[in-house]
Protein backbone atom coordinates (compact mmCIF):
# COMPACT_ATOMS: atom_id res chain seq x y z
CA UNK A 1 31.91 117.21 39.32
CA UNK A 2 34.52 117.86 41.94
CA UNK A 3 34.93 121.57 43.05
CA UNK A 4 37.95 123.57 42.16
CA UNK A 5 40.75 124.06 44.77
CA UNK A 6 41.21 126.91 46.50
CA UNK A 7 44.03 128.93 47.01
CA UNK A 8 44.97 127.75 50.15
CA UNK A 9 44.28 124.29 49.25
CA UNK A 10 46.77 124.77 46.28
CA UNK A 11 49.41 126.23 48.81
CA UNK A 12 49.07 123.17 50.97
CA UNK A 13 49.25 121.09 48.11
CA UNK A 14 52.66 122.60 46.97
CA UNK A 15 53.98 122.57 50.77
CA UNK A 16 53.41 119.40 50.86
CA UNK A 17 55.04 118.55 47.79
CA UNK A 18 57.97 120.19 48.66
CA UNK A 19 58.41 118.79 52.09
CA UNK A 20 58.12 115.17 51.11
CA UNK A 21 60.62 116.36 48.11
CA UNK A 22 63.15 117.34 50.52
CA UNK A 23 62.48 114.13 52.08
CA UNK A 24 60.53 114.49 55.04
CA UNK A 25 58.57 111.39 55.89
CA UNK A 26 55.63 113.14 56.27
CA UNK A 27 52.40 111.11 56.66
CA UNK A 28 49.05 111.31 55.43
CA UNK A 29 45.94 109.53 56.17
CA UNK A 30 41.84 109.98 55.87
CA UNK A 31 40.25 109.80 59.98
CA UNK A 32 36.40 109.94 59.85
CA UNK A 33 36.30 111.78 56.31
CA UNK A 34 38.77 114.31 56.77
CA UNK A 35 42.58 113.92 55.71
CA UNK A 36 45.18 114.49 58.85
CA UNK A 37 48.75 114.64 58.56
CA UNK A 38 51.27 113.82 60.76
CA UNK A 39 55.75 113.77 61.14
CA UNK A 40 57.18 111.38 63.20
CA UNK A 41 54.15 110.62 65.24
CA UNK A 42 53.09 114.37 65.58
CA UNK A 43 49.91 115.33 64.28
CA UNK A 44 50.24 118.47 62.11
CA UNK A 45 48.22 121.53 61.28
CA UNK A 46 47.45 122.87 57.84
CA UNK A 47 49.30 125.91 59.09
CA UNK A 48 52.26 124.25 60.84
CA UNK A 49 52.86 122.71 57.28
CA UNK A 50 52.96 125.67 55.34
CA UNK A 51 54.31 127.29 57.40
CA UNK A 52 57.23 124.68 57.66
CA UNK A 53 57.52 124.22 54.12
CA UNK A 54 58.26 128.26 53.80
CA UNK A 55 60.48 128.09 56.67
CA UNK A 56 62.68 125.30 55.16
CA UNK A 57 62.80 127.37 51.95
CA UNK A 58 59.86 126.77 49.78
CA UNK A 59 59.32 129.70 47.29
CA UNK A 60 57.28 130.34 44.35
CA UNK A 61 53.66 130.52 45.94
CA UNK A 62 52.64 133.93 47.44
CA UNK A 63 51.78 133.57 50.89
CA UNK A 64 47.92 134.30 51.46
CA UNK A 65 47.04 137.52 54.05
C-alpha cells in the first residue's frame, strides 16, 4: 500500500504542474532511486521549484512555515 503524500510533496506536485502548464520544459527523471529534476540542463531543487512556481504566479496552495 503506497503511503500518503505529504504536504510538501503535494505542493511540489502542484508547482510542478503549474510550471510545465505555463510551459516550461521542465525535466524529470529517476537517478539511483530518487527522482531529480532539471530546466534547460540545470539541475533543480525541490525548493528552487516551488519556489519558482510561486514566483511566476502560482496561487492556491498555502505556503508551508
Amino acid at each position: 500500500m503506497a503511503e500518503s503524500p505529504t504536504p510538501l510533496d503535494e505542493m511540489l506536485s502542484n508547482a510542478i504542474r503549474f510550471l510545465i502548464a505555463g510551459g516550461l520544459p521542465l525535466e524529470i527523471v529517476t537517478y539511483e532511486g530518487t527522482l531529480r529534476y532539471s530546466l534547460e540542463g540545470r539541475e533543480l531543487t525541490t525548493e528552487e521549484i516551488i519556489a519558482g512556481a510561486y514566483l511566476l504566479g502560482m496561487s492556491g496552495t498555502e505556503p508551508l512555515n
